[in-house]
PDB file of N, CA and C in Angstrom:
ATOM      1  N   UNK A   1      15.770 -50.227 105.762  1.00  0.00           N
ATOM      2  CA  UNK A   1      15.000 -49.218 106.459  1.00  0.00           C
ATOM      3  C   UNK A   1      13.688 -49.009 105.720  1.00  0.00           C
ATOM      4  N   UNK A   2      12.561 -48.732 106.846  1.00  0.00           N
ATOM      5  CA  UNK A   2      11.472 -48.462 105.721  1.00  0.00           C
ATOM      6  C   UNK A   2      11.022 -47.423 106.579  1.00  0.00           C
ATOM      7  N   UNK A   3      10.251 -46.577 106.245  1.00  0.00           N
ATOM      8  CA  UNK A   3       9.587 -45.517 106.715  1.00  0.00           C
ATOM      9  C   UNK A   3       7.725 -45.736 107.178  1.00  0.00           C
ATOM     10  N   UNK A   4       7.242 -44.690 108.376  1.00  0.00           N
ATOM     11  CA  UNK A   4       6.071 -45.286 108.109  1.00  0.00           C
ATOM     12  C   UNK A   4       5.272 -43.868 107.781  1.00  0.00           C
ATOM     13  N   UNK A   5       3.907 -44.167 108.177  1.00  0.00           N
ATOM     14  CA  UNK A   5       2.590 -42.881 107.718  1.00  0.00           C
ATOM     15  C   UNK A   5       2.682 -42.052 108.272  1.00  0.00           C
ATOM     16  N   UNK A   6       2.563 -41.143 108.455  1.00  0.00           N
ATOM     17  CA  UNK A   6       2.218 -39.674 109.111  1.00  0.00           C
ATOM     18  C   UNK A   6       0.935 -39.027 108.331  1.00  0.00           C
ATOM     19  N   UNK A   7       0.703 -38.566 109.458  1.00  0.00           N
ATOM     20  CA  UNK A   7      -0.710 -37.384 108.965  1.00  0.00           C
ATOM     21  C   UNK A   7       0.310 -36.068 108.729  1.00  0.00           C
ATOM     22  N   UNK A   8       0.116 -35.237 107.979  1.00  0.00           N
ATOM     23  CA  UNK A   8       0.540 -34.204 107.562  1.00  0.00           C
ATOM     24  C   UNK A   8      -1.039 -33.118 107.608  1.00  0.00           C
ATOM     25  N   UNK A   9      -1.122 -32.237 108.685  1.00  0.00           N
ATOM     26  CA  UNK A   9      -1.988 -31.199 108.650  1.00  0.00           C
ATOM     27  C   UNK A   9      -1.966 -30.154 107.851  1.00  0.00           C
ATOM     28  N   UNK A  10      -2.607 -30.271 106.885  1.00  0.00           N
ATOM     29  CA  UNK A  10      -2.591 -28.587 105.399  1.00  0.00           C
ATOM     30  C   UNK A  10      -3.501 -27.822 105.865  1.00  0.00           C
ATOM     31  N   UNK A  11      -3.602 -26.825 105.701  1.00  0.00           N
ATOM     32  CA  UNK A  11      -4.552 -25.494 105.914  1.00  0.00           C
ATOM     33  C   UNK A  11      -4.591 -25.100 104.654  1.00  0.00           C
ATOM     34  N   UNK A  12      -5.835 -25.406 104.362  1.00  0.00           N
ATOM     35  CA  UNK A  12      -6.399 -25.266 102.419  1.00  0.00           C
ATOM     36  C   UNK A  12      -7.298 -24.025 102.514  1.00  0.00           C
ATOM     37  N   UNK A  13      -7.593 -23.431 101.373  1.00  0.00           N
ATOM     38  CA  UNK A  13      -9.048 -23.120 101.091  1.00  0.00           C
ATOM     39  C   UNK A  13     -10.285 -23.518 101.455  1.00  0.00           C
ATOM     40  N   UNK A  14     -11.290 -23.204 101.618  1.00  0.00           N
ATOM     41  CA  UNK A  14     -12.203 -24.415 101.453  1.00  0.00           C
ATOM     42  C   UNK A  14     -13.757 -23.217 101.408  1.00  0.00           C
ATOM     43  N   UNK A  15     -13.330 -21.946 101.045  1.00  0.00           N
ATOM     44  CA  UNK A  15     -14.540 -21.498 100.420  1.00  0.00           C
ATOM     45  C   UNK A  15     -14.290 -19.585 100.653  1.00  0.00           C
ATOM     46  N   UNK A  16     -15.147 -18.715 100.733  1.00  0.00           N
ATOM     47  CA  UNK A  16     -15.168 -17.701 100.735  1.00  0.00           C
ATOM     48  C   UNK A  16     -16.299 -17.389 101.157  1.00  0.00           C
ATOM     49  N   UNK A  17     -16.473 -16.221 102.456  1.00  0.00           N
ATOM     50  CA  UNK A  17     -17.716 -15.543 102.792  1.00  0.00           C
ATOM     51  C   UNK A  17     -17.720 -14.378 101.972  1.00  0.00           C
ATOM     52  N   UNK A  18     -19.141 -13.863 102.300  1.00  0.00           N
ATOM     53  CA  UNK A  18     -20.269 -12.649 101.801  1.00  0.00           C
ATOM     54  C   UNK A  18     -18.985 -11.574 101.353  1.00  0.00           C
ATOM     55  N   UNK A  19     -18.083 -11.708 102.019  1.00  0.00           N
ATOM     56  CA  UNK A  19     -17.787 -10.526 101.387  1.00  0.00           C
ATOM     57  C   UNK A  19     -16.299 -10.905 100.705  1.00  0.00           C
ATOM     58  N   UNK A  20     -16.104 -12.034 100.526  1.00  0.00           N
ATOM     59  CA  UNK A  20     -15.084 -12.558  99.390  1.00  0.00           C
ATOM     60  C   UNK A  20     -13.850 -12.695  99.629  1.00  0.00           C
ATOM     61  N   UNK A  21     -13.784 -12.649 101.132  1.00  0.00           N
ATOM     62  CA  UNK A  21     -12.420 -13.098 101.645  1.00  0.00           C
ATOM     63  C   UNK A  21     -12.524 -14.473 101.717  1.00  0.00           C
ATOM     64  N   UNK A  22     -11.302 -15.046 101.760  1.00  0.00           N
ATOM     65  CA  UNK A  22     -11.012 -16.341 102.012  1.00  0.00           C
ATOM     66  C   UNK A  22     -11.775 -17.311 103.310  1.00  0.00           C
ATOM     67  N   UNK A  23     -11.911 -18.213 103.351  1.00  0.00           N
ATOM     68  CA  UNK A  23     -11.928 -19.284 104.561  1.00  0.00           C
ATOM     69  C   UNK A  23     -11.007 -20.047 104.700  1.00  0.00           C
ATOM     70  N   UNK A  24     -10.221 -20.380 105.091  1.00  0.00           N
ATOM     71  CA  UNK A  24      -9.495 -21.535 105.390  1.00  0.00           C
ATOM     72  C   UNK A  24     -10.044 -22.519 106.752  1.00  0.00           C
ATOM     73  N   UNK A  25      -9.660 -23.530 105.979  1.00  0.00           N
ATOM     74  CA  UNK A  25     -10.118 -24.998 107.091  1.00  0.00           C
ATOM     75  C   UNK A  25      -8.589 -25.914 107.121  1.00  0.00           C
ATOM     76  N   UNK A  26      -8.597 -27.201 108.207  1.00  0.00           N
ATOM     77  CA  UNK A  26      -7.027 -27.835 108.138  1.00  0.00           C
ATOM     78  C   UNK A  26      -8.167 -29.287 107.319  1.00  0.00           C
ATOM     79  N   UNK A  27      -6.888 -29.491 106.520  1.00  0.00           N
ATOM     80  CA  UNK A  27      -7.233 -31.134 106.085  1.00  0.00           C
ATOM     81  C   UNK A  27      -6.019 -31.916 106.436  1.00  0.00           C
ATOM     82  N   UNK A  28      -6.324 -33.217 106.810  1.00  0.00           N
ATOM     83  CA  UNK A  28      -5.577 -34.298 107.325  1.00  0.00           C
ATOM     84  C   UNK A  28      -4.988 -35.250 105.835  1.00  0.00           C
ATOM     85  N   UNK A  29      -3.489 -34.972 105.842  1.00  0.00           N
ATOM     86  CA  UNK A  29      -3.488 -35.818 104.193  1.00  0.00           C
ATOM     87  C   UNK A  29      -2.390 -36.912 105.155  1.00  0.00           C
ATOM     88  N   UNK A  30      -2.508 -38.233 104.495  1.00  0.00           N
ATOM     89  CA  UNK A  30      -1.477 -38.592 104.736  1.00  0.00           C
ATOM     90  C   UNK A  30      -0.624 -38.916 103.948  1.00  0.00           C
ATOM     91  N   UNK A  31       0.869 -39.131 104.592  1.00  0.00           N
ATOM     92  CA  UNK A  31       2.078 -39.393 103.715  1.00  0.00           C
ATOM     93  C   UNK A  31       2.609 -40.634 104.257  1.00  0.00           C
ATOM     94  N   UNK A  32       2.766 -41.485 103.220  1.00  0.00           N
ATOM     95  CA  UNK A  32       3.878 -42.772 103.517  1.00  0.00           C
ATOM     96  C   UNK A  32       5.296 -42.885 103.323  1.00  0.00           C
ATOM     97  N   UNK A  33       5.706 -43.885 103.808  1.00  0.00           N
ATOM     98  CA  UNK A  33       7.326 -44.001 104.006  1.00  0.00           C
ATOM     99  C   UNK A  33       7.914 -42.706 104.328  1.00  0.00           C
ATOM    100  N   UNK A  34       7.581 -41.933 105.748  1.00  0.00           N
ATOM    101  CA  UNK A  34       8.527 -41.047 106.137  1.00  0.00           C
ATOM    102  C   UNK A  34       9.463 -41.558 107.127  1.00  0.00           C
ATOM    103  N   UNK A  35      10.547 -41.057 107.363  1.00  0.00           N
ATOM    104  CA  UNK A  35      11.427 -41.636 108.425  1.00  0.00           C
ATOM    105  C   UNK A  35      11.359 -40.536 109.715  1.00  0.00           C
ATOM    106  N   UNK A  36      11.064 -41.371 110.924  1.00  0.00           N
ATOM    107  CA  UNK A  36      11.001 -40.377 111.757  1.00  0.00           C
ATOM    108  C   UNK A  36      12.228 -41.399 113.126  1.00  0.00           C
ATOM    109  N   UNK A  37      12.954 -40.103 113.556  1.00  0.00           N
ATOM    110  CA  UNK A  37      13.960 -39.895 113.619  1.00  0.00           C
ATOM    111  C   UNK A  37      14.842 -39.063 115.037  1.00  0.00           C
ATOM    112  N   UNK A  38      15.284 -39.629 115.594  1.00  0.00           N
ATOM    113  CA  UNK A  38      16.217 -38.900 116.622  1.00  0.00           C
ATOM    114  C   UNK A  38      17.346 -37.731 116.000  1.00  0.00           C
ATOM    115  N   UNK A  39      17.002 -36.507 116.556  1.00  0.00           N
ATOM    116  CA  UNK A  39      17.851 -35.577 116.193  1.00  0.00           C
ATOM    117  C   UNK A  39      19.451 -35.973 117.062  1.00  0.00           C
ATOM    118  N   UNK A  40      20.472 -35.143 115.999  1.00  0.00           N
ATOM    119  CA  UNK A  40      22.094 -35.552 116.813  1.00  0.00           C
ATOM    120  C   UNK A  40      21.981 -34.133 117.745  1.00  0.00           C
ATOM    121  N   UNK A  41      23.456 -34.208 118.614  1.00  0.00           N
ATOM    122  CA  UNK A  41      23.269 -33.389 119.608  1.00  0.00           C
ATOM    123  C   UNK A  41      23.856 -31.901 118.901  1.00  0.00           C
ATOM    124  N   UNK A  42      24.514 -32.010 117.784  1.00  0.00           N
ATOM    125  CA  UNK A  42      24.748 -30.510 116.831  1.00  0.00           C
ATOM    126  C   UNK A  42      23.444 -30.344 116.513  1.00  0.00           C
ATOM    127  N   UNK A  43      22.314 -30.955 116.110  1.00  0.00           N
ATOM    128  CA  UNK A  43      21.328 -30.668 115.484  1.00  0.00           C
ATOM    129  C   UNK A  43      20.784 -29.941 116.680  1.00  0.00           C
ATOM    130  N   UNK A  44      20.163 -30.174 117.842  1.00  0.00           N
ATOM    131  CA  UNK A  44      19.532 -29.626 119.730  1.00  0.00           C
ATOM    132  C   UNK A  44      20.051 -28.588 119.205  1.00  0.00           C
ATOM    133  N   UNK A  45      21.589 -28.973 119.491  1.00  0.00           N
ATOM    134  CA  UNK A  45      22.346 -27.336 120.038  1.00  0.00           C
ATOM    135  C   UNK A  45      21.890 -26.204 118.269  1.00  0.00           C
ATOM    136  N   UNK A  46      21.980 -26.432 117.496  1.00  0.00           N
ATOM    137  CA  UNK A  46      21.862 -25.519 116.247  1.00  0.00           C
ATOM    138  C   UNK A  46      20.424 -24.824 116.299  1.00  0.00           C
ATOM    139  N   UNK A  47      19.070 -25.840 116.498  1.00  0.00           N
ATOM    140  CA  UNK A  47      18.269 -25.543 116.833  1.00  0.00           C
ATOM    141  C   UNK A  47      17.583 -24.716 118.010  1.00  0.00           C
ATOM    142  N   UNK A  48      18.289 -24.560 118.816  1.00  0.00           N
ATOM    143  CA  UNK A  48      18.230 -24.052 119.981  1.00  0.00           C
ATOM    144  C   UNK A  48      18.666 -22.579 119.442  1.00  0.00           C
ATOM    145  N   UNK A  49      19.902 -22.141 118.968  1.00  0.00           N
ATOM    146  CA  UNK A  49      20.843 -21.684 118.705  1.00  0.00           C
ATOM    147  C   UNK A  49      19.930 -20.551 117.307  1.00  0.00           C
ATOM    148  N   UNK A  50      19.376 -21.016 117.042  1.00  0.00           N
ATOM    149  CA  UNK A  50      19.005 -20.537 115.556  1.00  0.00           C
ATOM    150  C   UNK A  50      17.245 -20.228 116.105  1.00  0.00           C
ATOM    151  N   UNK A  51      17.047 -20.744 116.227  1.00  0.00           N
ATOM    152  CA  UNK A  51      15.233 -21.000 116.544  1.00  0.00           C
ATOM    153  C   UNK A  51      14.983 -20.639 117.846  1.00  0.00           C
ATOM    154  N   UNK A  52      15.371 -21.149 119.030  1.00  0.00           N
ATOM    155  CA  UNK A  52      14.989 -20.932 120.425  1.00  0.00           C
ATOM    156  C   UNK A  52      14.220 -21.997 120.089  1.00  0.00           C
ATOM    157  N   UNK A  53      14.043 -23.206 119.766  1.00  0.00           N
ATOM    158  CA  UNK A  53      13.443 -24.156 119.682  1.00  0.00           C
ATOM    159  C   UNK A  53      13.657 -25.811 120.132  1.00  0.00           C
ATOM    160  N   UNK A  54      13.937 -26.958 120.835  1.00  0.00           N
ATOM    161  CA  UNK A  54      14.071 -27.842 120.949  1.00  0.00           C
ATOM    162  C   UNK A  54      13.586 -29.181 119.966  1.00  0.00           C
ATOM    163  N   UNK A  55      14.812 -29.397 119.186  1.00  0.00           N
ATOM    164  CA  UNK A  55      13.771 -30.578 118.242  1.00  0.00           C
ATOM    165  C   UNK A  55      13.936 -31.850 118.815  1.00  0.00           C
ATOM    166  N   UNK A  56      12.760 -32.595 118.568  1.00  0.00           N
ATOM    167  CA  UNK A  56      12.733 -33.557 119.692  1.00  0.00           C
ATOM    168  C   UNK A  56      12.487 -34.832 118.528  1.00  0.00           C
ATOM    169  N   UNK A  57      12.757 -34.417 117.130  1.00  0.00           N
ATOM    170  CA  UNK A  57      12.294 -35.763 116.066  1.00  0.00           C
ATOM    171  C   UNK A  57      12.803 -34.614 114.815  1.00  0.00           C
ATOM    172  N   UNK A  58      13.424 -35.630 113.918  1.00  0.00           N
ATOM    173  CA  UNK A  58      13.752 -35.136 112.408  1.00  0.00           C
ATOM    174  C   UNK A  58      13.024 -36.283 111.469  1.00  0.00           C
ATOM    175  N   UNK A  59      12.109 -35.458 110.879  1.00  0.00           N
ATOM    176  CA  UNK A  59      11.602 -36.621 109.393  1.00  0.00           C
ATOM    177  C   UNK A  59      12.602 -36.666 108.286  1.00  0.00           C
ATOM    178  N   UNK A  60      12.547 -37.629 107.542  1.00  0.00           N
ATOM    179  CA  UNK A  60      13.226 -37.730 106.559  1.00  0.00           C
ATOM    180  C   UNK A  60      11.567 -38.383 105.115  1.00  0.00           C
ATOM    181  N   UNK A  61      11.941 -37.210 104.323  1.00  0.00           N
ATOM    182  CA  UNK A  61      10.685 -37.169 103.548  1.00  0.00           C
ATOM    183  C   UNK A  61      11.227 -38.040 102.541  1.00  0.00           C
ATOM    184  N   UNK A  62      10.050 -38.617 102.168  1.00  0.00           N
ATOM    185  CA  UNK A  62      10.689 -39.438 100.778  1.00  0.00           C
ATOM    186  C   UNK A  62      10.349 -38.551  99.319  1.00  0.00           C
ATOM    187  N   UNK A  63      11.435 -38.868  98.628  1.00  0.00           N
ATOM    188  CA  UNK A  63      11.370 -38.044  97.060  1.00  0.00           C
ATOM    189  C   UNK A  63      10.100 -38.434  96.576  1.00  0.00           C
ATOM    190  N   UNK A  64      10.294 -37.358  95.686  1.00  0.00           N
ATOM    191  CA  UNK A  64       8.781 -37.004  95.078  1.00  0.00           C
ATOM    192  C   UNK A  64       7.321 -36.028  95.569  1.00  0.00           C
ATOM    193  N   UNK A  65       7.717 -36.284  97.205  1.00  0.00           N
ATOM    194  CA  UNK A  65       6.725 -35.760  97.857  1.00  0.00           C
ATOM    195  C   UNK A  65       7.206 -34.043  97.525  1.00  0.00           C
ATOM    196  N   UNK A  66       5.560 -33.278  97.630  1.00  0.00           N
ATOM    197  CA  UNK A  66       5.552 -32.469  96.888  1.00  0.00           C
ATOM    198  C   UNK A  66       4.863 -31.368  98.092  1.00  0.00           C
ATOM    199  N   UNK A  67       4.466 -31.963  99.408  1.00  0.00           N
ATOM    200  CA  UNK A  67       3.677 -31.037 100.571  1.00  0.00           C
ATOM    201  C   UNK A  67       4.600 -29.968 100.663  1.00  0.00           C
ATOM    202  N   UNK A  68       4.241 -28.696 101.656  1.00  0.00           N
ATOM    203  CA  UNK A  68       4.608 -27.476 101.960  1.00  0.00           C
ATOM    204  C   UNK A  68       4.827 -28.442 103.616  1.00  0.00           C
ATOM    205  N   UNK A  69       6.342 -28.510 103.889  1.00  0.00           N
ATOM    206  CA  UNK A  69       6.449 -28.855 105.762  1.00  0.00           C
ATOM    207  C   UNK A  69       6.651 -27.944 106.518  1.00  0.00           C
ATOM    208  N   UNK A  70       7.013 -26.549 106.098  1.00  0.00           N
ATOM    209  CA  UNK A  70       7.437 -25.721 107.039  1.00  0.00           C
ATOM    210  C   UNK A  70       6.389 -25.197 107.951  1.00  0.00           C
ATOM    211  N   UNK A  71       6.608 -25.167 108.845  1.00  0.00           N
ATOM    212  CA  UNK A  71       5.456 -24.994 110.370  1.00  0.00           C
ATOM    213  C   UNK A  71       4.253 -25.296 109.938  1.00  0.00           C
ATOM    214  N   UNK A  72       4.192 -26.847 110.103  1.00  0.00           N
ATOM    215  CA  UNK A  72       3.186 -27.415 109.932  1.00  0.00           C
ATOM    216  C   UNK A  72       2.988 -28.377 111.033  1.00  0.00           C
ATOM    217  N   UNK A  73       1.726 -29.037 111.589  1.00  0.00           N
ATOM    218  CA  UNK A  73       1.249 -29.761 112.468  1.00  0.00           C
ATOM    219  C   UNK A  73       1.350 -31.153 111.513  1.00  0.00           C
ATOM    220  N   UNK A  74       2.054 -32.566 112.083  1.00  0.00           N
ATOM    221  CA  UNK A  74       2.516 -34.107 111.930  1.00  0.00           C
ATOM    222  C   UNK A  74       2.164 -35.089 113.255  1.00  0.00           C
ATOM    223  N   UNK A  75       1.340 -36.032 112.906  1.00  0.00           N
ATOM    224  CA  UNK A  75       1.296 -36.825 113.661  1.00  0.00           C
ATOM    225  C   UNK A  75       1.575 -37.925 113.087  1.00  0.00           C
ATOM    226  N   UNK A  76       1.501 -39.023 114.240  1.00  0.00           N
ATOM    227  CA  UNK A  76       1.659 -40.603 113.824  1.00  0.00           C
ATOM    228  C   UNK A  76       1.003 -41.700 114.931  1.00  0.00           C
ATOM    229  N   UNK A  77       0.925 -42.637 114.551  1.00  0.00           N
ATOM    230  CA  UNK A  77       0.360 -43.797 115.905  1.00  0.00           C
ATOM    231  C   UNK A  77       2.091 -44.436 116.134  1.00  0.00           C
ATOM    232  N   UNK A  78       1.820 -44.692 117.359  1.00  0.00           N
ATOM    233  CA  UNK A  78       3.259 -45.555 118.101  1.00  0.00           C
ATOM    234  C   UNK A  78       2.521 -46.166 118.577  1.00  0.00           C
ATOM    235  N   UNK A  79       3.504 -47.366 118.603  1.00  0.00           N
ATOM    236  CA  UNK A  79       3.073 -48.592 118.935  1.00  0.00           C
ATOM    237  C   UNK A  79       1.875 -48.989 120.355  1.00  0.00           C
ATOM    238  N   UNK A  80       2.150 -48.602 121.280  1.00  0.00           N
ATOM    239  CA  UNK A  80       1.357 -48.890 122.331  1.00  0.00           C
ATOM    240  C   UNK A  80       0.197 -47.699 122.343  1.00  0.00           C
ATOM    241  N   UNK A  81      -0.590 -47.571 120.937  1.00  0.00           N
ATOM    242  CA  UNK A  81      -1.855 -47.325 120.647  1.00  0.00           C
ATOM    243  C   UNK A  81      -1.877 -45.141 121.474  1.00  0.00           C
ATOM    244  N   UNK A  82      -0.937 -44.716 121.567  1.00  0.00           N
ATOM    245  CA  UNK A  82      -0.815 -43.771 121.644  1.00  0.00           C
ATOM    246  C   UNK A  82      -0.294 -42.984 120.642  1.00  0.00           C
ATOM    247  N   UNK A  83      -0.782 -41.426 119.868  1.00  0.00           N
ATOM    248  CA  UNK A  83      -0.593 -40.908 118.971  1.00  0.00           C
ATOM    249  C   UNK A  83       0.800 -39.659 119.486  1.00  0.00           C
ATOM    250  N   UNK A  84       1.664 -39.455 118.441  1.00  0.00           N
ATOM    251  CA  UNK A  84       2.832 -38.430 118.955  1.00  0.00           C
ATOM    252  C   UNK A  84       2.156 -37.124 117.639  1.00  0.00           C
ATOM    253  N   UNK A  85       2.295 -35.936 118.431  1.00  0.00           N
ATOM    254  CA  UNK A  85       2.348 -34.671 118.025  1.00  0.00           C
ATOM    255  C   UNK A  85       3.480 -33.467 117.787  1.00  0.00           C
ATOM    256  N   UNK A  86       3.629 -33.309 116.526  1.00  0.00           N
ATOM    257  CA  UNK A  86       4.607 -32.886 116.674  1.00  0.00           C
ATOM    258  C   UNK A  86       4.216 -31.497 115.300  1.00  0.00           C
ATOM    259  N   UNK A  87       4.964 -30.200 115.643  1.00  0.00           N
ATOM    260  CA  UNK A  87       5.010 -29.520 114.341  1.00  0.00           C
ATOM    261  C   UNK A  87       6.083 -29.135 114.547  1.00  0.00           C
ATOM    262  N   UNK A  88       6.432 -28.859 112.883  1.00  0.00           N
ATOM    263  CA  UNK A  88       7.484 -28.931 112.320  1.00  0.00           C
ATOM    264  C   UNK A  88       8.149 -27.432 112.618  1.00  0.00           C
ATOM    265  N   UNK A  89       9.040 -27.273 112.209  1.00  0.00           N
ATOM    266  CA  UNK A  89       9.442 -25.358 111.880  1.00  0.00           C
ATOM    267  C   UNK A  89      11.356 -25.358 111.472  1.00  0.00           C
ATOM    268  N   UNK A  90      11.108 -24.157 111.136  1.00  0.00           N
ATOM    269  CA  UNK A  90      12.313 -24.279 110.496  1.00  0.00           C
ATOM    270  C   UNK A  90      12.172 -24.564 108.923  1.00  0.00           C
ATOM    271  N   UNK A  91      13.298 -24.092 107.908  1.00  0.00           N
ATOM    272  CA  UNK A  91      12.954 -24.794 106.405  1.00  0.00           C
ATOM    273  C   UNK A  91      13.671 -25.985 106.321  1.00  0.00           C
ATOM    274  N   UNK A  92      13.032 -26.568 105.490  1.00  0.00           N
ATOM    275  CA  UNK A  92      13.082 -27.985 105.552  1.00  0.00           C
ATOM    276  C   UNK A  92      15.165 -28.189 104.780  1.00  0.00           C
ATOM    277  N   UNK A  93      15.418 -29.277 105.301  1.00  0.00           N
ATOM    278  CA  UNK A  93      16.704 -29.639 104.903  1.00  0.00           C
ATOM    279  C   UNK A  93      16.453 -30.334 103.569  1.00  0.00           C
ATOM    280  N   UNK A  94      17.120 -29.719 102.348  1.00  0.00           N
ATOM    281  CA  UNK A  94      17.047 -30.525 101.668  1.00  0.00           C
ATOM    282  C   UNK A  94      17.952 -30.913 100.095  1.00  0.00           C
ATOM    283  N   UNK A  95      18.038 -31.960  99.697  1.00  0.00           N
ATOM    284  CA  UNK A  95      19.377 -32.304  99.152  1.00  0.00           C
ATOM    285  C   UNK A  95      18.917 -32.422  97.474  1.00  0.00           C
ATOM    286  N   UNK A  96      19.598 -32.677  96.405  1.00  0.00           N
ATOM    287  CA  UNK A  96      19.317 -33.162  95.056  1.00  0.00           C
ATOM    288  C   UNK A  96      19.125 -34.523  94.789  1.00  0.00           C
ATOM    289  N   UNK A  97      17.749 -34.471  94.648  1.00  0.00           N
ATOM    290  CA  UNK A  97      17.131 -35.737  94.177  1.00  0.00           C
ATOM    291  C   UNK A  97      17.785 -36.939  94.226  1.00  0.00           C
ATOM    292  N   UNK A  98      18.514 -36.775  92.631  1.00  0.00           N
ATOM    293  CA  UNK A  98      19.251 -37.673  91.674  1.00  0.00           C
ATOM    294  C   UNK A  98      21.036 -38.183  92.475  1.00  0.00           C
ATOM    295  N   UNK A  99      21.076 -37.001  93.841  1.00  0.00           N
ATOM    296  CA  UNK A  99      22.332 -37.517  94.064  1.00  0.00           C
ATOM    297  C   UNK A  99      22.398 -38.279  95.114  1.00  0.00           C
ATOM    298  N   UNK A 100      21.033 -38.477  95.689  1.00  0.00           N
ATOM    299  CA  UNK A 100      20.769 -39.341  96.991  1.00  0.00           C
ATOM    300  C   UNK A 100      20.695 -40.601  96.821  1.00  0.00           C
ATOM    301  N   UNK A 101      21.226 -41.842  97.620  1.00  0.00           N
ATOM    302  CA  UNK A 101      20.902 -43.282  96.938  1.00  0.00           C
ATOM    303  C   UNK A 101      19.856 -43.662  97.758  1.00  0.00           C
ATOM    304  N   UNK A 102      19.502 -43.019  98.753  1.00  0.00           N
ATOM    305  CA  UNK A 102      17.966 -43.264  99.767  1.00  0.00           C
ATOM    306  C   UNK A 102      16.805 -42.504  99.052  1.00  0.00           C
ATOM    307  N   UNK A 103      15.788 -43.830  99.589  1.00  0.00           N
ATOM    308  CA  UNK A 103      14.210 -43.579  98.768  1.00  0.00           C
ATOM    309  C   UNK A 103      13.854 -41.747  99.696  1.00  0.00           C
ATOM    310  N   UNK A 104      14.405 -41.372 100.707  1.00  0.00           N
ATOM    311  CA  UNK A 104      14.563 -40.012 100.966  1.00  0.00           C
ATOM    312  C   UNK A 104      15.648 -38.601 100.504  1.00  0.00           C
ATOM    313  N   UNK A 105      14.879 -37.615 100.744  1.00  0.00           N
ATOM    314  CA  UNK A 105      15.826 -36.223 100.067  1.00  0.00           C
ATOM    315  C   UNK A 105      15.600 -35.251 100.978  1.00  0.00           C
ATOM    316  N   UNK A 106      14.596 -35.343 102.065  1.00  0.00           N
ATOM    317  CA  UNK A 106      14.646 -33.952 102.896  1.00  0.00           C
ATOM    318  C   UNK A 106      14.843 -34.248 104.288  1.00  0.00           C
ATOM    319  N   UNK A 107      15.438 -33.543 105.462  1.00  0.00           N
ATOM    320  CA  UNK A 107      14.906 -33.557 106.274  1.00  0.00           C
ATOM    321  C   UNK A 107      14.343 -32.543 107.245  1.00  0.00           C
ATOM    322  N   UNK A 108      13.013 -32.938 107.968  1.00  0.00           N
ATOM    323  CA  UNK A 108      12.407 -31.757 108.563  1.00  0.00           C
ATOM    324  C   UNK A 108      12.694 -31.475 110.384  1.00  0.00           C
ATOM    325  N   UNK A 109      12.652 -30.329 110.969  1.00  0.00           N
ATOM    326  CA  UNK A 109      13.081 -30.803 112.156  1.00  0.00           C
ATOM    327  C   UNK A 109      11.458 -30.645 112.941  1.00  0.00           C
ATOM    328  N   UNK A 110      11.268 -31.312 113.700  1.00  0.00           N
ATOM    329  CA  UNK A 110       9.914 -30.994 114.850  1.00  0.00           C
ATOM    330  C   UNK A 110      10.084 -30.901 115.808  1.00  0.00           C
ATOM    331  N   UNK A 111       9.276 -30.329 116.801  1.00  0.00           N
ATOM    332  CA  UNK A 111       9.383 -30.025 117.968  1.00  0.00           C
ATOM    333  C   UNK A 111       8.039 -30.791 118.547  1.00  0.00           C
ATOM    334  N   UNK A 112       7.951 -31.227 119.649  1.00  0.00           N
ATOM    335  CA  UNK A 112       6.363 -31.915 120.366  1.00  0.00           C
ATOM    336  C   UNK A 112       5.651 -30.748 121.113  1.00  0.00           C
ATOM    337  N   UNK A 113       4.967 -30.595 120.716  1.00  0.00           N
ATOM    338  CA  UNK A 113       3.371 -29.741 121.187  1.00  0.00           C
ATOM    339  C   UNK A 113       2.324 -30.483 121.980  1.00  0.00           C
ATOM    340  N   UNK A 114       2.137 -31.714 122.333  1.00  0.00           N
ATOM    341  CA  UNK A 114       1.111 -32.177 122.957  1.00  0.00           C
ATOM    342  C   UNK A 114       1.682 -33.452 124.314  1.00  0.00           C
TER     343      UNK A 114
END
C-alpha cells in the first residue's frame, strides 16, 4: 500500500492590524503518503449518530506528521484530472506510534463539501 498527496488547508497568522488584533489567512501545505479511504458501514452509522454528519472518506495519516486535522479543509487530484474536496471534523482517531506496524497511526473522518 502506498499513500498519496493531499493539500491540507491551515489557517495561520499572517500579520496584525492598527489596532493589534490578529489576521489570519489559509495556507495550502502539502502532505505525502496519506491513505484515503472508504469509510465501513459502523463508521456512516457512528458518524451520523455522534456528529449528524455523513463521512464519505477516512484518511489514514502517516506517523510523524505533526498538522492540527480537526475541521480542517483536504483536497487531492483523482485521476481523471478532477480535484475531491473534502473537510475533515470530528477528533482525529488515533493509535501509539511504536505499536502500529503501518507507515500510518491516525485516522481522520471527512465529509465532501464541493
Amino acid at each position: 500500500m502506498k499513500g498519496i498527496t493531499v493539500i491540507l488547508t491551515e489557517t495561520v497568522q499572517t500579520g496584525t492590524d492598527a489596532f493589534g488584533a490578529p489576521i489570519f489567512g489559509e495556507v495550502d501545505t502539502p502532505v505525502k503518503n496519506v491513505l484515503v479511504g472508504e469509510p465501513s458501514t459502523d463508521d456512516v452509522t457512528n458518524s451520523l449518530s455522534l456528529y449528524g454528519k455523513k463521512i464519505t472518506f477516512m484518511l489514514g495519516i502517516p506517523k510523524g506528521d505533526t498538522h492540527i486535522w480537526k475541521d480542517k479543509k483536504v483536497r487531492w487530484n483523482l485521476p481523471n484530472g478532477q480535484t475531491m474536496k473534502v473537510k475533515t471534523f470530528g477528533f482525529p482517531i488515533t493509535g501509539i506510534e511504536a505499536n502500529i506496524p503501518t507507515p500510518w497511526h491516525m485516522k481522520v473522518r471527512c465529509e465532501a463539501y464541493e
